[in-house]
C-alpha atoms as a PDB file:
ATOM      1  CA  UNK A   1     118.042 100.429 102.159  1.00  0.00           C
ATOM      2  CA  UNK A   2     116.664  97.895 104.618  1.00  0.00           C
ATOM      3  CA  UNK A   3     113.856  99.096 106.380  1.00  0.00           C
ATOM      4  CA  UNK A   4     111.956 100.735 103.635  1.00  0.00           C
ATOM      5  CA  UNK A   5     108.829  99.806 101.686  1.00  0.00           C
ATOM      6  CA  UNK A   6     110.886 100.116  98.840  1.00  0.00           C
ATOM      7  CA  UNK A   7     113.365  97.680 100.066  1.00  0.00           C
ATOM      8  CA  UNK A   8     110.457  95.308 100.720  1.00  0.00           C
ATOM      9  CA  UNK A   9     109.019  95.432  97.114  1.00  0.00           C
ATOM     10  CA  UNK A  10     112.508  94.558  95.362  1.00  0.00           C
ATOM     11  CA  UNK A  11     113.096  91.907  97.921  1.00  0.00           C
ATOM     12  CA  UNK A  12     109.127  90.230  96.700  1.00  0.00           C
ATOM     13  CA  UNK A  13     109.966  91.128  92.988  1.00  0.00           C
ATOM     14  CA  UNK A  14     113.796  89.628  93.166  1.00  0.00           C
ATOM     15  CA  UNK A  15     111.786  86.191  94.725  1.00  0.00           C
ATOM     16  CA  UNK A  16     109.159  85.974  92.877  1.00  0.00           C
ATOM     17  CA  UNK A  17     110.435  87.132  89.265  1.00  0.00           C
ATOM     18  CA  UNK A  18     113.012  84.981  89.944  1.00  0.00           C
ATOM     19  CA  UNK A  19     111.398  82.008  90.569  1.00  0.00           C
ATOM     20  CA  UNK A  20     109.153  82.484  87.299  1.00  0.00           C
ATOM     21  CA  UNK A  21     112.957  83.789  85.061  1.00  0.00           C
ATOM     22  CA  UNK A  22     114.320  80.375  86.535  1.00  0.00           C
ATOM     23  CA  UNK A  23     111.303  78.168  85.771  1.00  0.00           C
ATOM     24  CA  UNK A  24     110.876  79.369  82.572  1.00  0.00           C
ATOM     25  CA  UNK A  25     111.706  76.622  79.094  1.00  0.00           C
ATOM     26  CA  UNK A  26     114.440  78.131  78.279  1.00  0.00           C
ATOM     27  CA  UNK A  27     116.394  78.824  81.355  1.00  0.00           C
ATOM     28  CA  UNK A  28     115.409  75.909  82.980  1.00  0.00           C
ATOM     29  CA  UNK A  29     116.720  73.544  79.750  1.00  0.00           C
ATOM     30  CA  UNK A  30     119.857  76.309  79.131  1.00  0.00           C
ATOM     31  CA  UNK A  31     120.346  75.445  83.085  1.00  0.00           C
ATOM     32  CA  UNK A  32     119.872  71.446  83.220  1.00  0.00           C
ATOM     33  CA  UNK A  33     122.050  71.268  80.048  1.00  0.00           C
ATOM     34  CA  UNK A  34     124.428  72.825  81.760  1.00  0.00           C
ATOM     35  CA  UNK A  35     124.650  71.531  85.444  1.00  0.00           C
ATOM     36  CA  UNK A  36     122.007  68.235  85.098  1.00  0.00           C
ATOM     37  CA  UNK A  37     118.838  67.869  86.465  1.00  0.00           C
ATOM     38  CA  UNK A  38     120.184  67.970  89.826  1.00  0.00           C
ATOM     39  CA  UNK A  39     122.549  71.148  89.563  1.00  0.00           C
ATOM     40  CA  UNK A  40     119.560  72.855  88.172  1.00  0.00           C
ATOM     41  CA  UNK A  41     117.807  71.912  91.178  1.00  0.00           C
ATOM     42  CA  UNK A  42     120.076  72.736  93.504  1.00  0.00           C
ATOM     43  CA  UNK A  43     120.600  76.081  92.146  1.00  0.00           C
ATOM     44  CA  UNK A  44     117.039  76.574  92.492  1.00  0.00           C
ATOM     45  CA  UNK A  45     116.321  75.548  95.658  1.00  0.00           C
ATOM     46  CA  UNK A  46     119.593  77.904  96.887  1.00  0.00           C
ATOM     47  CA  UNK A  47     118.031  80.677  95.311  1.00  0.00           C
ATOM     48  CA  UNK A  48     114.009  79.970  96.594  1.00  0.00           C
ATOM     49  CA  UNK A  49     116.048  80.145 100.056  1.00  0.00           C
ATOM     50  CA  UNK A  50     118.107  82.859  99.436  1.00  0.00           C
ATOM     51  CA  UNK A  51     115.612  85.001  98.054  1.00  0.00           C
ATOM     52  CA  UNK A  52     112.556  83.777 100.362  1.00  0.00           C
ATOM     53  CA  UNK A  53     115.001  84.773 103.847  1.00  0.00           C
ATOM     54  CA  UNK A  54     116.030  88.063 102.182  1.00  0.00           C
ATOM     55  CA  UNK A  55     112.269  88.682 101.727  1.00  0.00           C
ATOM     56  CA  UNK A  56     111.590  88.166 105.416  1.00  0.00           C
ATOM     57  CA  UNK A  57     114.097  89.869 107.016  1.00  0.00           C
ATOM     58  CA  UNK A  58     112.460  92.863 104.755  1.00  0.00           C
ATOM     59  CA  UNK A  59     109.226  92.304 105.728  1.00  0.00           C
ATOM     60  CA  UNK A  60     110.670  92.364 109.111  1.00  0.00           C
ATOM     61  CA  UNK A  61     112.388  96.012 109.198  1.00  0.00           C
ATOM     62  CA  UNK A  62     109.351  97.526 106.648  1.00  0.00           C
ATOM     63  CA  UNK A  63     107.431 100.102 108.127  1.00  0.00           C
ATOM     64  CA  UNK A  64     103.885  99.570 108.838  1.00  0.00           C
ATOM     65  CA  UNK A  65     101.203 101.531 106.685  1.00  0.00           C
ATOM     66  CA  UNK A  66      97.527 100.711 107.654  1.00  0.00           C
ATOM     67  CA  UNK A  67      95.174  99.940 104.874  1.00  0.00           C
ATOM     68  CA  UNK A  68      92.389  99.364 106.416  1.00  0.00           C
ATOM     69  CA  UNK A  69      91.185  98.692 110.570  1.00  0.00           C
ATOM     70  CA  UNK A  70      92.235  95.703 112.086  1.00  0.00           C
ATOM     71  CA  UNK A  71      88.635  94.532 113.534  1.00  0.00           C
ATOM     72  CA  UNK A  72      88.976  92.016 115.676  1.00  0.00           C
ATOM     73  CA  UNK A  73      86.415  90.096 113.884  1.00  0.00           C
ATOM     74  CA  UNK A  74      88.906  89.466 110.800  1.00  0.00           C
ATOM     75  CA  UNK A  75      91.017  87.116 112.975  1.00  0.00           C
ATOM     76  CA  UNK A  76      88.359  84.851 112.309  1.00  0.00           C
ATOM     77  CA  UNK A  77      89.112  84.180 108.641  1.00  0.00           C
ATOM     78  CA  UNK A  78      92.263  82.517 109.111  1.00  0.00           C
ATOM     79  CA  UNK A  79      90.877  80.483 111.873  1.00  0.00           C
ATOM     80  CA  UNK A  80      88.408  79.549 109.324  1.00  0.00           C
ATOM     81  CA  UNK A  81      90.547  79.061 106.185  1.00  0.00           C
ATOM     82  CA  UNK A  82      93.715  77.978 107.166  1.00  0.00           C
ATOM     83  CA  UNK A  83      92.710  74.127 108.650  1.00  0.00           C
ATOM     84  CA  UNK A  84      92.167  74.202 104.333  1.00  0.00           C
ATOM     85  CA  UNK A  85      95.546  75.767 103.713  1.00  0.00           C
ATOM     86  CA  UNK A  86      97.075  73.286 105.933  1.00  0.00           C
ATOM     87  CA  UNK A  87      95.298  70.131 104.429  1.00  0.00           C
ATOM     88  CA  UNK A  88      96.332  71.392 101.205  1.00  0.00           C
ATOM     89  CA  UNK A  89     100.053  71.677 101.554  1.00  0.00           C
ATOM     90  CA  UNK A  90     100.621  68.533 103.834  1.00  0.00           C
ATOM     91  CA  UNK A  91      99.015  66.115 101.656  1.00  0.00           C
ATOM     92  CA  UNK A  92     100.247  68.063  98.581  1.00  0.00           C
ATOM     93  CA  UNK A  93     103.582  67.469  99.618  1.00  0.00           C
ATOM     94  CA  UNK A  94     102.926  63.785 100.984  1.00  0.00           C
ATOM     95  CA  UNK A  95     101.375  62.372  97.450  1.00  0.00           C
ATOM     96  CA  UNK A  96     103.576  62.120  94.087  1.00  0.00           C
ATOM     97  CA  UNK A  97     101.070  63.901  91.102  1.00  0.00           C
ATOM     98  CA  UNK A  98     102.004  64.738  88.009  1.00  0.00           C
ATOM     99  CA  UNK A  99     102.485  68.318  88.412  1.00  0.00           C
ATOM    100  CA  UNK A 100     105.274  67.656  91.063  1.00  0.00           C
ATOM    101  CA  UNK A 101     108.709  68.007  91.503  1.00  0.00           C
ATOM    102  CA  UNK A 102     109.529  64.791  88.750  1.00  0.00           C
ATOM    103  CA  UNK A 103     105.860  64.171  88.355  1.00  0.00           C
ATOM    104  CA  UNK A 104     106.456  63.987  84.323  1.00  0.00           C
ATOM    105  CA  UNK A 105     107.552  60.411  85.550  1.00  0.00           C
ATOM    106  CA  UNK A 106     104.065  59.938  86.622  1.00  0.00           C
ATOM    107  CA  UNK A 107     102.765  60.354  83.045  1.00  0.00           C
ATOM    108  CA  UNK A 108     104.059  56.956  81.914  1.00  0.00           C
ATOM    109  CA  UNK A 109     101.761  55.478  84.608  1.00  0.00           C
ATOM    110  CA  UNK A 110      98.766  53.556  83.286  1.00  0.00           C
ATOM    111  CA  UNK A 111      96.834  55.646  86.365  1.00  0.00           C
ATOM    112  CA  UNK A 112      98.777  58.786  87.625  1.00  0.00           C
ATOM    113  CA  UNK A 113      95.627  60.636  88.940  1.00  0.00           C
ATOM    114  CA  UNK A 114      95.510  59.428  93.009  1.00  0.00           C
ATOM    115  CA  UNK A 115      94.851  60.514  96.266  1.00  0.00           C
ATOM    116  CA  UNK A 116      94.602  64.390  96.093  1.00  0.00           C
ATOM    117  CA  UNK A 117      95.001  65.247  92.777  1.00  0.00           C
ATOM    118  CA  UNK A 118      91.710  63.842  92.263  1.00  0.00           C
ATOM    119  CA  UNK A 119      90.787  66.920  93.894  1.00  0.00           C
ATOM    120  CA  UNK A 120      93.196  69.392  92.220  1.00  0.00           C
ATOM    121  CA  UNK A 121      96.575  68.897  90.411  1.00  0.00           C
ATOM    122  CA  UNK A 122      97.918  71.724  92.521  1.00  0.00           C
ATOM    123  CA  UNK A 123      97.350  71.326  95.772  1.00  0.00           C
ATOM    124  CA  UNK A 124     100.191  72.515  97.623  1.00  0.00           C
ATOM    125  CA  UNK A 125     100.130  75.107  95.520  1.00  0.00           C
ATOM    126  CA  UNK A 126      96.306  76.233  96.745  1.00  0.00           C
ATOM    127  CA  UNK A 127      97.443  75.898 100.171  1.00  0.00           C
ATOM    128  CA  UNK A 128      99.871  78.676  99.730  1.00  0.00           C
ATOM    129  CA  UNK A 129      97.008  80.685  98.126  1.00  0.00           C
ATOM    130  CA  UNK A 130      94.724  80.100 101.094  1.00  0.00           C
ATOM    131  CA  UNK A 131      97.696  80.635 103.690  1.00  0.00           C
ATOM    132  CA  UNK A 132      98.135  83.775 101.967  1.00  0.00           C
ATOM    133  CA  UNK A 133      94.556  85.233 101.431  1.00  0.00           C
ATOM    134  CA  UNK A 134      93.796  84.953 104.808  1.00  0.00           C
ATOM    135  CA  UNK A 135      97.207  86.932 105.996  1.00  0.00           C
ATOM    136  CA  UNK A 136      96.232  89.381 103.658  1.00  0.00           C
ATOM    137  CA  UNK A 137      92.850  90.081 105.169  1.00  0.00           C
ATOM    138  CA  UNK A 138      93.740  89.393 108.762  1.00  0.00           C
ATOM    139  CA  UNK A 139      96.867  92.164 108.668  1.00  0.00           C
ATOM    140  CA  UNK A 140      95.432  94.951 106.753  1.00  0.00           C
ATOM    141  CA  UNK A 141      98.996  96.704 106.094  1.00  0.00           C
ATOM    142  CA  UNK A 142     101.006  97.682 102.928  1.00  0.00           C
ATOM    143  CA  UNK A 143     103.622  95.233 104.116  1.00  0.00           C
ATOM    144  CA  UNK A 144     101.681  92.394 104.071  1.00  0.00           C
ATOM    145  CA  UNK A 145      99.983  93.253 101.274  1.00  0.00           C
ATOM    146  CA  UNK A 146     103.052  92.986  99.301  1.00  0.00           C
ATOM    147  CA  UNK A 147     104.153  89.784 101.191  1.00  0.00           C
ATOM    148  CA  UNK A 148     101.619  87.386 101.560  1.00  0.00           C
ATOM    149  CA  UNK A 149     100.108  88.762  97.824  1.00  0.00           C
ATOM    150  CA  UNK A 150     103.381  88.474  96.227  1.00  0.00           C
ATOM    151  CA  UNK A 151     103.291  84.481  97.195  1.00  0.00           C
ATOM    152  CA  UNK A 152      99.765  84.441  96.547  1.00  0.00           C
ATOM    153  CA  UNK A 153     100.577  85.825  92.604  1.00  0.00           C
ATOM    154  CA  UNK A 154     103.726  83.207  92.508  1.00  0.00           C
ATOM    155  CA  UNK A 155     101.578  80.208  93.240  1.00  0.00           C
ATOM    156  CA  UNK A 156      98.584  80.854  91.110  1.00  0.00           C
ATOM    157  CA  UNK A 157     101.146  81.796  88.596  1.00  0.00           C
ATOM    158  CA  UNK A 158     103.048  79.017  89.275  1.00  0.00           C
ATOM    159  CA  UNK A 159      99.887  76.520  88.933  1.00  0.00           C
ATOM    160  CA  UNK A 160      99.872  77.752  85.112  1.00  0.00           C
ATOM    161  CA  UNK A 161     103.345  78.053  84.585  1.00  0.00           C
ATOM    162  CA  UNK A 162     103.434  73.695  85.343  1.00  0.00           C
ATOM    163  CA  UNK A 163     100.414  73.052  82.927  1.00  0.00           C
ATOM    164  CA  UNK A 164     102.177  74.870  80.316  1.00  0.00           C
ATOM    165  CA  UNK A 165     105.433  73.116  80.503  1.00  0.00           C
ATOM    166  CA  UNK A 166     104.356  69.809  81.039  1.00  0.00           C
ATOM    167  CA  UNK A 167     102.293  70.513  77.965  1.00  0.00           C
ATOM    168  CA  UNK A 168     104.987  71.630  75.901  1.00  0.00           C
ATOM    169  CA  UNK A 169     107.423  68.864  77.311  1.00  0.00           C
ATOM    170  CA  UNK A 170     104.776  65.371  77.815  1.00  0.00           C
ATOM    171  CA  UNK A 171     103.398  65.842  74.490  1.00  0.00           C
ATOM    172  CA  UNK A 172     100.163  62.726  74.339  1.00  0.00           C
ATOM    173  CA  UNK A 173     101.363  62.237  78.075  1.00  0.00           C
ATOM    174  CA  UNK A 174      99.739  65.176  79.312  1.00  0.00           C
ATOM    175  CA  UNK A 175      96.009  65.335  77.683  1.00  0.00           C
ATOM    176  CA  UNK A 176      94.396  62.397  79.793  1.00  0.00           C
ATOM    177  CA  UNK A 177      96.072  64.189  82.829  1.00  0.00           C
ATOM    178  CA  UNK A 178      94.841  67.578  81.549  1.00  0.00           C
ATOM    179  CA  UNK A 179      91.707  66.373  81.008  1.00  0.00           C
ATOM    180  CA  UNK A 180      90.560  64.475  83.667  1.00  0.00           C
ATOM    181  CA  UNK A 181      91.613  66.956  86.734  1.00  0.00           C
ATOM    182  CA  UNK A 182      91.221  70.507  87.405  1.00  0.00           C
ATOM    183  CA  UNK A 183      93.538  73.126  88.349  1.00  0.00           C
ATOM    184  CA  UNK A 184      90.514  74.706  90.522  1.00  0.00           C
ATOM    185  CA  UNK A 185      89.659  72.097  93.479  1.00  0.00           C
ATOM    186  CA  UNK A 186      86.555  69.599  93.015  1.00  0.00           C
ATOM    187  CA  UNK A 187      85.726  71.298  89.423  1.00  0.00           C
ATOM    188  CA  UNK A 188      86.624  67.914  87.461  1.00  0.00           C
ATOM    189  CA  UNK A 189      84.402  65.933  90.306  1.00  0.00           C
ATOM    190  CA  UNK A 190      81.600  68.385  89.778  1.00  0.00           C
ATOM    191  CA  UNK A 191      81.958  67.839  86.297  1.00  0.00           C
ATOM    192  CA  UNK A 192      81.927  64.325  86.212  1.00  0.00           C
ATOM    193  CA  UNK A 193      85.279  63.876  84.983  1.00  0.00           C
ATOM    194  CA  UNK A 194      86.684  61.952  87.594  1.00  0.00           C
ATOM    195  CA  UNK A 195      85.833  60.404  91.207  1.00  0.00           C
ATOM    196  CA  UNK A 196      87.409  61.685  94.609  1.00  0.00           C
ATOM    197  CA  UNK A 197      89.740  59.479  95.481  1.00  0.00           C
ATOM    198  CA  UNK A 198      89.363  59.472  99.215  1.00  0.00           C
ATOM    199  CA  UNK A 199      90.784  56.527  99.976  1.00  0.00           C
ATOM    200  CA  UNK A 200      94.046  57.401  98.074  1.00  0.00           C
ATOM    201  CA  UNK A 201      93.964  60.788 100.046  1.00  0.00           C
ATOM    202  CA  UNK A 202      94.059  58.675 103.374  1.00  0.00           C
ATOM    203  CA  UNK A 203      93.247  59.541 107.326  1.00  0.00           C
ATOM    204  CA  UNK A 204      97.125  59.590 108.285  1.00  0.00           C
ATOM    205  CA  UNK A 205      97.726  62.411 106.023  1.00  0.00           C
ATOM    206  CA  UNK A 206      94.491  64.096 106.668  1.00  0.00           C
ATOM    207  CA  UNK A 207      95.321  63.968 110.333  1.00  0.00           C
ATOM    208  CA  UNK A 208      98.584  64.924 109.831  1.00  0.00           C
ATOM    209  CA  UNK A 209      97.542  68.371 107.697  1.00  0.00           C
ATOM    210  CA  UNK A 210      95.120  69.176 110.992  1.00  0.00           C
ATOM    211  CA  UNK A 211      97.948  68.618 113.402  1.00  0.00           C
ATOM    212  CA  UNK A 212      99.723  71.351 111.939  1.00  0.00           C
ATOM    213  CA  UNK A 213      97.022  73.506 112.261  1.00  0.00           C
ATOM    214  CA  UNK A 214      96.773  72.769 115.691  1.00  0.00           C
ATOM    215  CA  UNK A 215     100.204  73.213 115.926  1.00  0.00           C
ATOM    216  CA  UNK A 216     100.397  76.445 114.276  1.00  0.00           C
ATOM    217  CA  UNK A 217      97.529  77.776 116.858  1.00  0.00           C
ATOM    218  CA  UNK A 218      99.445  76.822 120.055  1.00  0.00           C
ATOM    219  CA  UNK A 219     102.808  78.137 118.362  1.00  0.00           C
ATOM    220  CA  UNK A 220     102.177  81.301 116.220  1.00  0.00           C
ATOM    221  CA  UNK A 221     102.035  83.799 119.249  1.00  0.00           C
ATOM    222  CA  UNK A 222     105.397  82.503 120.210  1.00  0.00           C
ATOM    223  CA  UNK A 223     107.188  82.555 117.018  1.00  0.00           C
ATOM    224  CA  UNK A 224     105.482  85.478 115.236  1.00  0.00           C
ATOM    225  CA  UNK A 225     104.650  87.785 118.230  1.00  0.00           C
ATOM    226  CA  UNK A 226     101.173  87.355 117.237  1.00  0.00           C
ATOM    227  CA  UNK A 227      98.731  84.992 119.243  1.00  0.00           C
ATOM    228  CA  UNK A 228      96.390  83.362 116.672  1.00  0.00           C
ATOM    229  CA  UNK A 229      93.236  82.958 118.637  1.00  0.00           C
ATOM    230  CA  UNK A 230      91.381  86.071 119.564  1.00  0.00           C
END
């Protein structure tokens, strides 16, 4: 079945259905009570991996089916767009907030709003969104359509899947959080309900989340076939 669109949607639904099924209160408690907090993660982790390389190699044999021109001029976005994307995820990943893997910890903390999440309690999470907004518009095909929208739906999703349960699980914990950051970036700054914390943020990361970007531009022609700069 391989090798079909069909074949491609399952693949995206199995991967990200899954990932919201397994996330979910009462799987994820059913789960941890049964295999501990690190079983469960484990178990999730081999699934994410499972599911994500079964969704490639899909991707990979789909057929293509144009949705609209490929202008050259729309290689530009991702040029434009992804230096974000990859600022995002690398200090995402690089600072502890409380919406991170064991970030509940984080709620006990007389100040657990730093460094990014100053910006956005998400922000890995937005750099998948960005990564895959501008593969959607740069590829114009059914394929990765399905792809790069199917991770777009499971991170947005997944940004108010974590509010919810670390509402329902931090009880008091989570209202100063709640209220003093924003799931959309710089909306509590423009708001006046909290500062940028720049310095928390840091130049090593920063530099770091542009040297992939760089990295990606010398490096994508070679490992996806397709040279990033026009």
């Amino acid at each position: 079945m391989i090798g079909t669109i069909e074949s491609l949607a399952l693949a995206v639904a199995a991967f990200v259905g899954g990932h919201f099924i397994l996330s979910s209160l009462p799987v994820r408690q059913g789960l941890i009570g049964l295999a501990g907090e690190n079983g469960f993660r484990g178990l999730y982790s081999l699934f994410a991996l499972g599911s994500f390389t079964w969704t490639l190699y899909a991707y990979g044999a789909a057929p293509y089916v144009e949705l609209w021109p490929l202008y050259e001029n729309l290689r530009l976005i991702p040029l434009c767009i992804l230096p974000f994307a990859c600022l995002f995820a690398v200090i995402g990943v690089t600072t502890r907030t409380p919406t991170g893997v064991g970030g509940e910890k984080l709620l006990d903390d007389p100040h657990p709003v730093r460094g990014i999440a100053t910006i956005t309690r998400h922000p890995f999470l937005w750099g998948v969104v960005l990564w895959g907004l501008s593969h959607i518009s740069v590829n114009g095909d059914l394929a990765s359509l399905m792809l790069f929208g199917g991770l777009v739906v499971l991170a947005l999703g997944g940004m108010m899947h974590i509010d919810y349960r670390r509402r329902e699980t931090a009880g008091s914990g989570w209202g100063p959080v709640a209220m003093g950051t924003s799931a959309i970036p710089f909306l509590a700054a423009i708001q006046g309900r909290i500062k940028i914390d720049w310095a928390g943020i840091g130049i090593t990361r920063t530099l770091a989340g542009l040297a992939l970007y760089v990295v990606f531009l010398a490096a994508h022609g070679s490992l996806f076939g397709v040279p990033a700069l026009p």
